[in-house]
C-alpha atoms as a PDB file:
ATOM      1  CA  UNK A   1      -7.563   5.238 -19.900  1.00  0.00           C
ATOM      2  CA  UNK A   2     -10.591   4.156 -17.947  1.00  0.00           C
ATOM      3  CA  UNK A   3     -11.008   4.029 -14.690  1.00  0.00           C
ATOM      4  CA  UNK A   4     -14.028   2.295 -13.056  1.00  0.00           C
ATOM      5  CA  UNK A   5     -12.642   3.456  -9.564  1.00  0.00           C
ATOM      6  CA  UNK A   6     -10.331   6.041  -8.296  1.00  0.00           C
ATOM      7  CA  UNK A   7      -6.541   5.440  -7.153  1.00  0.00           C
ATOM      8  CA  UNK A   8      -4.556   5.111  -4.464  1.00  0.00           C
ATOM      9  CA  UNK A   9      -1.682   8.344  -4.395  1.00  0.00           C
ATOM     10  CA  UNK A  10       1.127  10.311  -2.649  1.00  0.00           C
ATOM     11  CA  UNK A  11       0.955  13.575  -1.708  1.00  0.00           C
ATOM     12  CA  UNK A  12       4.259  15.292  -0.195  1.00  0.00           C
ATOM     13  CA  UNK A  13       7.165  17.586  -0.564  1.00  0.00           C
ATOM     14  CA  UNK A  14      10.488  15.855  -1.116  1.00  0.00           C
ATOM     15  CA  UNK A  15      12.346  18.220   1.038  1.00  0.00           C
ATOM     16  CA  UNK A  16      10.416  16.349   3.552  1.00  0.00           C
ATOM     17  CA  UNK A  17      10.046  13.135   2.624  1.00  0.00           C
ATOM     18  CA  UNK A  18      12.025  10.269   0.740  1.00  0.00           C
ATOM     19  CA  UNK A  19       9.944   7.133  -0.919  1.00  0.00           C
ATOM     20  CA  UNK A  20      12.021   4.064  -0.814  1.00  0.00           C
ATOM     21  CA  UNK A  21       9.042   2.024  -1.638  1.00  0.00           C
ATOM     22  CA  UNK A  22       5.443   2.450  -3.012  1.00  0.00           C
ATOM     23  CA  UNK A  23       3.328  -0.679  -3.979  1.00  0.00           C
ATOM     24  CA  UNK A  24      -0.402  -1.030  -4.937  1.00  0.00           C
ATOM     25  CA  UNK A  25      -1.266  -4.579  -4.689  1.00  0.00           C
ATOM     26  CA  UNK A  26      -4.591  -6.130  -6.389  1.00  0.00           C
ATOM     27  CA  UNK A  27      -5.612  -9.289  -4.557  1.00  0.00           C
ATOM     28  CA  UNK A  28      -9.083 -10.982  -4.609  1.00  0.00           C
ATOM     29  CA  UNK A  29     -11.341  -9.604  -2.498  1.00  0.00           C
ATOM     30  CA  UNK A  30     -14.399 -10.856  -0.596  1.00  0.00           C
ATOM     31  CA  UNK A  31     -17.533  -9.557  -1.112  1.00  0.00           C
ATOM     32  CA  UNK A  32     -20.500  -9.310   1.258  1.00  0.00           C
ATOM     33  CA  UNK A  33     -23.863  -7.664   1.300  1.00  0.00           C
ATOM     34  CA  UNK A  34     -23.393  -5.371   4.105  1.00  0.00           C
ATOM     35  CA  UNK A  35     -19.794  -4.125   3.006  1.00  0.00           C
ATOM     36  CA  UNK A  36     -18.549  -1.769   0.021  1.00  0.00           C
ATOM     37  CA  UNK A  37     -14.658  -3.091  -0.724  1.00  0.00           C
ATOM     38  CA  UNK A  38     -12.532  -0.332  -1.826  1.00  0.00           C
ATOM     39  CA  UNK A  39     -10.286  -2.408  -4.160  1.00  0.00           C
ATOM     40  CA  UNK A  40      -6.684  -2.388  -4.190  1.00  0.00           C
ATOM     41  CA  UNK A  41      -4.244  -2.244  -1.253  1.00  0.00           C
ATOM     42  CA  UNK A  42      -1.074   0.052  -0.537  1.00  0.00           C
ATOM     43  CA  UNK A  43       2.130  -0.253   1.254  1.00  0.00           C
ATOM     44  CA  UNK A  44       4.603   2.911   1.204  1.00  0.00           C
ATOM     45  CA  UNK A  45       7.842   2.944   3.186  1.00  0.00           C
ATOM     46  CA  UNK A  46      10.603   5.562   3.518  1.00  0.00           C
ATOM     47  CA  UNK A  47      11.942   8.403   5.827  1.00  0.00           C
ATOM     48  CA  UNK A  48       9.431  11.694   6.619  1.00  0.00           C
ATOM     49  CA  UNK A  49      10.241  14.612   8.571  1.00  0.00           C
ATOM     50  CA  UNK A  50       7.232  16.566   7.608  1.00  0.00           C
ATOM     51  CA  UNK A  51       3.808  15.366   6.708  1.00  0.00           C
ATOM     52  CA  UNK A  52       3.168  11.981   3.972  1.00  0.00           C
ATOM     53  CA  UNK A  53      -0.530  11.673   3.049  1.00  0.00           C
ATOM     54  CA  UNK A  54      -1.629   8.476   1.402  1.00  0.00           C
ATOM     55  CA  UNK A  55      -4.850   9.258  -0.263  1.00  0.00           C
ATOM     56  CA  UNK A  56      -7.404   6.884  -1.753  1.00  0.00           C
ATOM     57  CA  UNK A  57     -10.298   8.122  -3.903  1.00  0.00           C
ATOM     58  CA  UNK A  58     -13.477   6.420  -4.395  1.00  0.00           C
ATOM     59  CA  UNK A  59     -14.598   7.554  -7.202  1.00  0.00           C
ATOM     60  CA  UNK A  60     -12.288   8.727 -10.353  1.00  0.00           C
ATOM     61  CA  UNK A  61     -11.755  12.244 -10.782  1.00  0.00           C
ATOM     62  CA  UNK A  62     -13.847  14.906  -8.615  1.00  0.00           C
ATOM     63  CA  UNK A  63     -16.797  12.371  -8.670  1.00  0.00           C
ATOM     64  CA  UNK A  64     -18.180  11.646  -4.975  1.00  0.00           C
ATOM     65  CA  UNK A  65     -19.783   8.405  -3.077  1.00  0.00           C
ATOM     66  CA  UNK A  66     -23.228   8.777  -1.526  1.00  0.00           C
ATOM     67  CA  UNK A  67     -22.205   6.614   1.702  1.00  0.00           C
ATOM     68  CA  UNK A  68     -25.604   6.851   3.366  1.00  0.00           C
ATOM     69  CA  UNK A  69     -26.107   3.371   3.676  1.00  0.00           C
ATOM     70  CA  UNK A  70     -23.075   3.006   5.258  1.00  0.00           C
ATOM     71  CA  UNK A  71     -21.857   3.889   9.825  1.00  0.00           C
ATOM     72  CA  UNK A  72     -18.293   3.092   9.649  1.00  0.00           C
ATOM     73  CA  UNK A  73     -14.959   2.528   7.678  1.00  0.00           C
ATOM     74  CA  UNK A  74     -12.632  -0.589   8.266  1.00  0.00           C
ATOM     75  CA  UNK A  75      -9.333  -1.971   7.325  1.00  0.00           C
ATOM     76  CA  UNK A  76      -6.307  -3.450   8.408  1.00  0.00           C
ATOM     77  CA  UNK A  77      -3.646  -1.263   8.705  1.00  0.00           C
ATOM     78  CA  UNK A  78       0.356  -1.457  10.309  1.00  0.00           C
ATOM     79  CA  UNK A  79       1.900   2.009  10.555  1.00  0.00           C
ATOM     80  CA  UNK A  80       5.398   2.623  12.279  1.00  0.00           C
ATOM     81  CA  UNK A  81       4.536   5.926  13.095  1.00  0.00           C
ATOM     82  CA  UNK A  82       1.265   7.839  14.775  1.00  0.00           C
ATOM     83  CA  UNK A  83      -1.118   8.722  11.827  1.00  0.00           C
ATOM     84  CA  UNK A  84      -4.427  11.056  10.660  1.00  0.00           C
ATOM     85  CA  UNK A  85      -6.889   9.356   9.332  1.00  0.00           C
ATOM     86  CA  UNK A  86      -8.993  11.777   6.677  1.00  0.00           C
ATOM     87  CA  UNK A  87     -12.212  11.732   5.904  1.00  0.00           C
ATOM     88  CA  UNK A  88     -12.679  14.198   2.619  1.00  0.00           C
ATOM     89  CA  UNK A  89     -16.284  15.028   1.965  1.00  0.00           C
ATOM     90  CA  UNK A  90     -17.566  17.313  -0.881  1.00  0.00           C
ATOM     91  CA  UNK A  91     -17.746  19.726   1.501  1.00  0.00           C
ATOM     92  CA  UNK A  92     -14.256  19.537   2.604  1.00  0.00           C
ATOM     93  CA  UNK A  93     -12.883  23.125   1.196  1.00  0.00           C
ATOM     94  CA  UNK A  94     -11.083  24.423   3.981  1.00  0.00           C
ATOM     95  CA  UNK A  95      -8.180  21.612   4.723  1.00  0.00           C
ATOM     96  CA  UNK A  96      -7.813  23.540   8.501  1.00  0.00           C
ATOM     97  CA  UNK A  97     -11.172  22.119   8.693  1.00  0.00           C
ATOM     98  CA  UNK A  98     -11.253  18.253   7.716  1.00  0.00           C
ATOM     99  CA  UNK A  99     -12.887  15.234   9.483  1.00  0.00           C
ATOM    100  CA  UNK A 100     -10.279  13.170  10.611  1.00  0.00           C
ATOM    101  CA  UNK A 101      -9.772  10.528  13.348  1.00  0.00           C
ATOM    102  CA  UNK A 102      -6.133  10.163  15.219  1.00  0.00           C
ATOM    103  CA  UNK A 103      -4.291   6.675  14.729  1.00  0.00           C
ATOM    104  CA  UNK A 104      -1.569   5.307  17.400  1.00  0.00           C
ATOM    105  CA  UNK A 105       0.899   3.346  16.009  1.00  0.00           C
ATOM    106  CA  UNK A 106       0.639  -0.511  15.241  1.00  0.00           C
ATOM    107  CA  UNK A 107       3.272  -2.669  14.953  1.00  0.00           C
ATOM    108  CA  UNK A 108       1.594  -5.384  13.468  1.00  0.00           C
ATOM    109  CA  UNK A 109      -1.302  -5.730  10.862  1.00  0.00           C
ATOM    110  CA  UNK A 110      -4.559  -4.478  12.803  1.00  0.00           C
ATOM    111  CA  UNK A 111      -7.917  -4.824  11.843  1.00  0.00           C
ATOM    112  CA  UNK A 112      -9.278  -1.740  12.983  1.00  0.00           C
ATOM    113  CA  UNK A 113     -12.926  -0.100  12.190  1.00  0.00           C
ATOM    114  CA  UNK A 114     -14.059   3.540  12.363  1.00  0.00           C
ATOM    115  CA  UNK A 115     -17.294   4.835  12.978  1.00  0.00           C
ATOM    116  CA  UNK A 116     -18.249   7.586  10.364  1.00  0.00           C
ATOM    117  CA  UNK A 117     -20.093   9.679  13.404  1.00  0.00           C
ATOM    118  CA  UNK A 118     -16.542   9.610  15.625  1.00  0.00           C
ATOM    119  CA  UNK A 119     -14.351  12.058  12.416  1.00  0.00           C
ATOM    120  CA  UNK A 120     -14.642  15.466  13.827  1.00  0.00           C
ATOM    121  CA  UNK A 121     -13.412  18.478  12.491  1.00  0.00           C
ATOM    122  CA  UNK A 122     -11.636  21.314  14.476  1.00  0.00           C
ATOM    123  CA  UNK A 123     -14.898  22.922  15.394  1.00  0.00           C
ATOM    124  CA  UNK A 124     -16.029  19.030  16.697  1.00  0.00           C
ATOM    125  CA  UNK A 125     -18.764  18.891  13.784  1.00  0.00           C
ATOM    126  CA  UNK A 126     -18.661  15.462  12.909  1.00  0.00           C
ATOM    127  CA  UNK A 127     -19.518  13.499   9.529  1.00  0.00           C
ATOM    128  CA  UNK A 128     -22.753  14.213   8.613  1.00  0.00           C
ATOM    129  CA  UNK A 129     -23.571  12.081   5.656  1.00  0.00           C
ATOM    130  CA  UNK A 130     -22.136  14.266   2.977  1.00  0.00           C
ATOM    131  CA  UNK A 131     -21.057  12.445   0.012  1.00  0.00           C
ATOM    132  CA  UNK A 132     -17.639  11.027   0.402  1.00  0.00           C
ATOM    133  CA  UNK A 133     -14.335  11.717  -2.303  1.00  0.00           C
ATOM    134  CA  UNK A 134     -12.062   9.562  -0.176  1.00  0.00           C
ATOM    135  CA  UNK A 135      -9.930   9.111   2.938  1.00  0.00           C
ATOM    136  CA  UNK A 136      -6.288  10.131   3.489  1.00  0.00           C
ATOM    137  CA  UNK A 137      -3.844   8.438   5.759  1.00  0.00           C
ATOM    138  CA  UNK A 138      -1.231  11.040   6.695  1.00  0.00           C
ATOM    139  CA  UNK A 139       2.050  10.136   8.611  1.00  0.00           C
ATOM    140  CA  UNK A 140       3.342  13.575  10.518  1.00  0.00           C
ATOM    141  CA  UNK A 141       7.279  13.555  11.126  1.00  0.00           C
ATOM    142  CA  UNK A 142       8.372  15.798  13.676  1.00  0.00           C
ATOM    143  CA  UNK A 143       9.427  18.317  11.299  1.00  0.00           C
ATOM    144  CA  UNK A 144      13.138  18.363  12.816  1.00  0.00           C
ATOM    145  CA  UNK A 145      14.481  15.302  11.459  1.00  0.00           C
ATOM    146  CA  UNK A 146      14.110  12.512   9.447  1.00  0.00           C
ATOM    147  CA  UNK A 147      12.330   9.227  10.686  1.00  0.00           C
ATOM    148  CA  UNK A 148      12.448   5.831   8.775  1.00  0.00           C
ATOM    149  CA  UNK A 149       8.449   4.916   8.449  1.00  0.00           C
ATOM    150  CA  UNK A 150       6.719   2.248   7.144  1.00  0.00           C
ATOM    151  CA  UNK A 151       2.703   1.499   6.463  1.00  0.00           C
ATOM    152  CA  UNK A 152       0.265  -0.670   4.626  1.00  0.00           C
ATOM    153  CA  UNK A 153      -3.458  -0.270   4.325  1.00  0.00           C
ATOM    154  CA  UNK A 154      -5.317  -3.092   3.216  1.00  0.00           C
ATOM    155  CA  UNK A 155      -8.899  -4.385   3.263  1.00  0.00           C
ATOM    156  CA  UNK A 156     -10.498  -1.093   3.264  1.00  0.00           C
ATOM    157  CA  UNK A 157     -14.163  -0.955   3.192  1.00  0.00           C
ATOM    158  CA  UNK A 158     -17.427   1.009   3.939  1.00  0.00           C
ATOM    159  CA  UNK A 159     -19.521  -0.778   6.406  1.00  0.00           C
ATOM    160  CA  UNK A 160     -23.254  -0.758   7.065  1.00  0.00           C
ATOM    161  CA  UNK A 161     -22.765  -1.294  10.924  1.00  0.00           C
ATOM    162  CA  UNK A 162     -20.389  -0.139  13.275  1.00  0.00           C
ATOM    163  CA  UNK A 163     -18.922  -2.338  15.886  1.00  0.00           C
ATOM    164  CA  UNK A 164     -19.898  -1.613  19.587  1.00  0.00           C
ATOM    165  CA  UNK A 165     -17.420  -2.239  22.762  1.00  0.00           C
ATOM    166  CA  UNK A 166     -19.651  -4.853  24.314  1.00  0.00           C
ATOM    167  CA  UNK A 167     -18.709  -7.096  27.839  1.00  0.00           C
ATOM    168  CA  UNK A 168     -19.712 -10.711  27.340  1.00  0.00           C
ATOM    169  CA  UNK A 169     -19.270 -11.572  31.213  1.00  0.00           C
ATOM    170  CA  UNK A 170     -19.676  -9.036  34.288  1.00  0.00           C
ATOM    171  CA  UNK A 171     -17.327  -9.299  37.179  1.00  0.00           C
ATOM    172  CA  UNK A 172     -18.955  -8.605  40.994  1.00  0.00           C
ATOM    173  CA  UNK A 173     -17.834  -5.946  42.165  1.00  0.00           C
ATOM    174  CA  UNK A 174     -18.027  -7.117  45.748  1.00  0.00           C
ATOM    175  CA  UNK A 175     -18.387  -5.403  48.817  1.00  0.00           C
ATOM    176  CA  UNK A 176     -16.500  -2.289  47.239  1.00  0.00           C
ATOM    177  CA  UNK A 177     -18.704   0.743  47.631  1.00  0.00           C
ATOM    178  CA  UNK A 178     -18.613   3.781  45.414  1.00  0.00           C
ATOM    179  CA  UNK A 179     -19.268   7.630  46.100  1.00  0.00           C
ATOM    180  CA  UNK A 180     -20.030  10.424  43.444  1.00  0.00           C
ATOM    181  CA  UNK A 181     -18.902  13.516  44.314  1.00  0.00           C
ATOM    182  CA  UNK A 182     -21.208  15.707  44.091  1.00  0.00           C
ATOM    183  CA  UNK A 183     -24.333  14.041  45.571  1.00  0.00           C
ATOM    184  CA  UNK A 184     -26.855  15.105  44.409  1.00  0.00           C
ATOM    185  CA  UNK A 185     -25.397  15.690  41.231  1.00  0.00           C
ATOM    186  CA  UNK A 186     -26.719  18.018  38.201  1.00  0.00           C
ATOM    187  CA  UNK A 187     -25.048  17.905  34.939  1.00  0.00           C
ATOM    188  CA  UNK A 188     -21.595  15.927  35.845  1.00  0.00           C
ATOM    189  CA  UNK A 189     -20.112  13.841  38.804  1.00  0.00           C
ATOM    190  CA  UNK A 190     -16.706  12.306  39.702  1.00  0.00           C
ATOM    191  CA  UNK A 191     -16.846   8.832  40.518  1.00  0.00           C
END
């Protein structure tokens, strides 16, 4: 079997979990110059109570993905329930320890985009352009009882740029006046 690319999987333990539906869809993707496309999308559906992870490699096997060239991952994702977003490194040994980046809930398809800099691990390290085996997506139950969950990941890609909040118009504040507290401040200050 060859694989140019590695696969999309499910790790969990069935006491905790029940799969009523796992797809891996293939459709044509769109390439540009300032994007790496991580082919193939996923959609998994079920009941958890404990932890799902959806995991995607990059690379087949234990190979890794020198993502240098690269500030932020993006896809379009719809997830019932609150999710972990994983960032595993090759120097991700101690699992206590991974990158990952906290997901609310979306109701609908999102197009959402992570920068690489904003995973942080326990310590609050954050990525620092080790090479990259993959990400995993994991949905936490609340380990009491089970909750029907559903989630698709699609589009997902390595970009060169990150996007930046930016305000296209500025609104006047008017006559409102504003005090920091303390004044003069060193360091930090309440406004």
């Amino acid at each position: 079997l060859y694989m140019a690319d590695g696969p999309w999987g499910l790790d969990y333990l069935s006491a905790e979990t029940a799969i009523s539906d796992f797809q891996v869809a293939n459709p044509p993707i769109t390439a540009t110059a300032d994007a790496y496309a991580i082919e193939r999308n996923v959609a998994v559906s079920g009941q958890v109570k404990g932890t799902l992870n959806v995991f995607r490699n990059l690379l087949p096997g234990e190979l890794t993905f020198d993502a240098t060239a690269y500030a932020a991952v993006g896809f379009t994702i719809q997830n019932s329930l609150p999710m972990e977003v994983v960032l595993v490194t090759e120097n991700t040994t101690d699992w206590n320890n991974r990158l990952r980046f906290q997901l609310p809930a979306h109701a609908s398809a999102t197009d959402l985009e992570i920068a690489l800099d904003d995973f942080t691990n326990s310590a609050g390290a954050h990525f620092n352009n080790e090479k990259i085996k993959g990400f995993v997506f994991s949905v936490a139950g609340n380990y009491t009882s089970f909750q029907d969950f559903t989630t698709s990941i699609a589009n997902l890609q390595l970009r060169t740029t990150a996007s930046t909040l930016g305000i296209t118009s500025l609104e006047s504040a008017g006559a409102d006046v504003a005090y920091t507290y303390p004044n003069p401040a060193h360091g930090l200050t309440t406004l």
